[in-house]
N, C-alpha and C. Protein backbone atom coordinates (compact mmCIF):
# COMPACT_ATOMS: atom_id res chain seq x y z
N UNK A 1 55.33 -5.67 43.11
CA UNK A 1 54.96 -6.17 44.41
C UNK A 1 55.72 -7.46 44.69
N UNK A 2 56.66 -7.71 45.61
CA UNK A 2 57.14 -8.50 46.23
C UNK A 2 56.27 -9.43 47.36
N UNK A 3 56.20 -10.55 47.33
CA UNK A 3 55.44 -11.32 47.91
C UNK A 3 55.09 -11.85 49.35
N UNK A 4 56.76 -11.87 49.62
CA UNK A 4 57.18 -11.94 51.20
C UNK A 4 58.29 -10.79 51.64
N UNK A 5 57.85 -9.20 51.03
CA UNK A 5 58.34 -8.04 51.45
C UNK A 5 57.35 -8.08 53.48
N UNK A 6 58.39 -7.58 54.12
CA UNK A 6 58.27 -7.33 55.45
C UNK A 6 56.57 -6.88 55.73
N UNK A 7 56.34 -5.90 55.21
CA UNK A 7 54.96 -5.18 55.00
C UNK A 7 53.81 -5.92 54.52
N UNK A 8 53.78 -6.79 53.87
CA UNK A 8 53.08 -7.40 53.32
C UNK A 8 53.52 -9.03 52.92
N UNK A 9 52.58 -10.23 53.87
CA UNK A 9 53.01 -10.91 54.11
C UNK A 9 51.90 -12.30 53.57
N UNK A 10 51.18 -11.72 52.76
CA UNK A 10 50.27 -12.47 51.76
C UNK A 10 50.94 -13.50 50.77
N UNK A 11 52.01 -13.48 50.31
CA UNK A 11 52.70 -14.34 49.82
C UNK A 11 52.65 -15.40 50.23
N UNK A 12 53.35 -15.55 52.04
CA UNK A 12 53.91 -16.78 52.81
C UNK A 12 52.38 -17.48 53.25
N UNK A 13 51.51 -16.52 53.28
CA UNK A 13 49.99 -16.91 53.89
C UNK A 13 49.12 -17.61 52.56
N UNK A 14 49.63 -17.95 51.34
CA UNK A 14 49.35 -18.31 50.11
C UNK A 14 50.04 -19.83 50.00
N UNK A 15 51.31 -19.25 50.11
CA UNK A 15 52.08 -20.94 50.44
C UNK A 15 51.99 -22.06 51.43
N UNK A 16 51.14 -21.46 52.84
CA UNK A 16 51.23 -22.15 53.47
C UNK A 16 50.00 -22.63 53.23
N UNK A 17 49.08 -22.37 52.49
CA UNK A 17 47.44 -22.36 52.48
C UNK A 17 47.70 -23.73 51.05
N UNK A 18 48.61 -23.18 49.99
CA UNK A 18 48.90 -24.46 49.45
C UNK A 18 49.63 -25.35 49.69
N UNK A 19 50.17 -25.68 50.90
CA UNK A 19 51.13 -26.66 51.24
C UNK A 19 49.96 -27.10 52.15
N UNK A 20 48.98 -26.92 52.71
CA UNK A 20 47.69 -27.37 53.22
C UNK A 20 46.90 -28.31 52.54
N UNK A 21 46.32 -27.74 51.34
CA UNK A 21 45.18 -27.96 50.88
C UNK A 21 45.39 -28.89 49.05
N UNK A 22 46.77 -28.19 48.62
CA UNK A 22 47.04 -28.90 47.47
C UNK A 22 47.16 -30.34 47.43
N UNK A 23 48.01 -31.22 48.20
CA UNK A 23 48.86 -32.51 48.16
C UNK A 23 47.44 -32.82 48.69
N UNK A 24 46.55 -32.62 49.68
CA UNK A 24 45.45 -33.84 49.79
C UNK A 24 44.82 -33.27 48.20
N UNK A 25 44.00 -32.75 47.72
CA UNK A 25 43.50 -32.80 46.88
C UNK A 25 43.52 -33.37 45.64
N UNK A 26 44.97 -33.36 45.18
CA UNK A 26 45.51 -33.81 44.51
C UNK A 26 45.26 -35.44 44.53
N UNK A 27 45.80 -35.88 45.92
CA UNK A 27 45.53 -37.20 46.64
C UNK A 27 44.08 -37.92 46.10
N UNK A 28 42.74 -36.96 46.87
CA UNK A 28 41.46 -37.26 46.55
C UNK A 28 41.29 -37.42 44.84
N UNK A 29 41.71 -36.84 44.19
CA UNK A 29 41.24 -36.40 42.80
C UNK A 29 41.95 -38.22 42.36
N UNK A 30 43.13 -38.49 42.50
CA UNK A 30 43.99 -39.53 41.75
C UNK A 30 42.70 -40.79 42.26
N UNK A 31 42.43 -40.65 43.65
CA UNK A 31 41.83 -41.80 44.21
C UNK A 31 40.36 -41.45 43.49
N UNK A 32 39.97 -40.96 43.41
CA UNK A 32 38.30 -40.51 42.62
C UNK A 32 38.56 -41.37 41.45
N UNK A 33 39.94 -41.08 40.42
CA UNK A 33 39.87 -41.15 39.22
C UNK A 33 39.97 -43.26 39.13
N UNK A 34 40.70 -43.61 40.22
CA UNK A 34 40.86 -45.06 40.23
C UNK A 34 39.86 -45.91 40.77
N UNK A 35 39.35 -45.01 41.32
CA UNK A 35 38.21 -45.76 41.87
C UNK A 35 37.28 -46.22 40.40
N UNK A 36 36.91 -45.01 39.68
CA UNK A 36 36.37 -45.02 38.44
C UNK A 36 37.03 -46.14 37.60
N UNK A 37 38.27 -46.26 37.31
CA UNK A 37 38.39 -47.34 36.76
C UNK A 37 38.85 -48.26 37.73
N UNK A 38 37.84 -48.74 37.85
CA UNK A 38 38.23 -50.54 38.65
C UNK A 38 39.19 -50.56 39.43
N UNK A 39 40.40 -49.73 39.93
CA UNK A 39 41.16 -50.02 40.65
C UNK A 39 40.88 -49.66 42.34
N UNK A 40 39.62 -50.37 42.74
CA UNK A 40 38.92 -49.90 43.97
C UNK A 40 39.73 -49.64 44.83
N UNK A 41 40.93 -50.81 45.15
CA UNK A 41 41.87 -50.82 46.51
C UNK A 41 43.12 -49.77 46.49
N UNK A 42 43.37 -49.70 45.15
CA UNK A 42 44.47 -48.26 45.11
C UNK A 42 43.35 -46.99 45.43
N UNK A 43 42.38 -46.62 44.76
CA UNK A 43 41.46 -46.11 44.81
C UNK A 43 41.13 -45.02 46.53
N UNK A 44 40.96 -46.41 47.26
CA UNK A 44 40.85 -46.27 48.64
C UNK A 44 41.69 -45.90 49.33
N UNK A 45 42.87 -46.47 48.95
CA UNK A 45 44.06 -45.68 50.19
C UNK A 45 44.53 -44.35 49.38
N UNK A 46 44.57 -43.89 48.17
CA UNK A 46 44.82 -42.46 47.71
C UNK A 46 43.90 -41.56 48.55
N UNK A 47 42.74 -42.00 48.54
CA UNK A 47 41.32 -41.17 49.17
C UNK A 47 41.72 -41.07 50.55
N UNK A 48 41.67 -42.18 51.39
CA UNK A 48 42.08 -42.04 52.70
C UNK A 48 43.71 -41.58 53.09
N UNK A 49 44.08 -41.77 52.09
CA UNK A 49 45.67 -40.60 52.61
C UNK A 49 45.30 -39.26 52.06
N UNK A 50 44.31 -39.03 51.50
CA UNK A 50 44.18 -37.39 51.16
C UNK A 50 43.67 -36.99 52.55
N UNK A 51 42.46 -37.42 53.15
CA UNK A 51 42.07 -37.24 53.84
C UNK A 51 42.83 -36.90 55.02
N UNK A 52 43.58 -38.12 55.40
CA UNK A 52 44.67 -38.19 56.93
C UNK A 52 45.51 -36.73 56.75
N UNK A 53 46.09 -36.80 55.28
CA UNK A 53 46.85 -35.13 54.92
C UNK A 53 45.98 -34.24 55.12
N UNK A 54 44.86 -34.07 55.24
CA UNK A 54 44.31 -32.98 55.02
C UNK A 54 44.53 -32.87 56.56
N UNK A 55 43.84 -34.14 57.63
CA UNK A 55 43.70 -33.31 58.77
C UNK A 55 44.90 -32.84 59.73
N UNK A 56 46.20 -33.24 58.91
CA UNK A 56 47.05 -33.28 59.93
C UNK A 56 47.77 -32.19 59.47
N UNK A 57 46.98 -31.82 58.32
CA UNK A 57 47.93 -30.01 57.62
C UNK A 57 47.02 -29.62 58.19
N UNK A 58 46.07 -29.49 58.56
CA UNK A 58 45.38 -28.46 59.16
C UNK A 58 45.32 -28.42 60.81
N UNK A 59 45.97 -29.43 61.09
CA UNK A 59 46.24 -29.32 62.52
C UNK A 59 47.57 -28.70 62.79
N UNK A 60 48.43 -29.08 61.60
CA UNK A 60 50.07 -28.57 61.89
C UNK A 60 50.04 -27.17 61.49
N UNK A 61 49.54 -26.98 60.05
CA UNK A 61 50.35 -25.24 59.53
C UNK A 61 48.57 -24.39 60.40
N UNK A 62 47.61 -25.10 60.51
CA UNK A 62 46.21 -23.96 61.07
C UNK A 62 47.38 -23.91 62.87
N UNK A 63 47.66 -24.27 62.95
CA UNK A 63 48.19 -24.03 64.70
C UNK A 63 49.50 -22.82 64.50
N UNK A 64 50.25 -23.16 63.10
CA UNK A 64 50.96 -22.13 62.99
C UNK A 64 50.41 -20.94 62.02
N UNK A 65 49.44 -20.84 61.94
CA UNK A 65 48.99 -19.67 61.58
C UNK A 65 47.97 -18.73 62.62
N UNK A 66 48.07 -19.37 63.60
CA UNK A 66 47.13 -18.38 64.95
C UNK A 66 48.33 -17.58 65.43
């Protein structure tokens, strides 16, 4: 099974779903982990740039996926 064969197009709908959802998470998780150790102010802007990524992948690739 080929991934982004013509017919079946679950592949590209996989990549775009992780080019969404990975990089904020990733983001949240680093800022979770600094927050935990004492580094409150790095902490905070990892968290709040996961966040801003999240909504602006889901405003950019959710508009190109309708």
């Amino acid at each position: 099974m080929i991934f982004l064969e013509v017919g079946d197009l679950t592949g590209l709908v996989v990549i775009i779903l992780a080019i969404m959802f990975l990089p904020a998470i990733i983001l949240f998780i680093i800022g979770v982990v600094l927050l935990a150790n004492q580094k409150k102010k790095a902490g905070k802007i990892l968290m709040i740039l996961g966040v801003v990524y999240l909504l602006i992948s889901l405003g950019i690739c959710g508009s190109m996926m309708m």
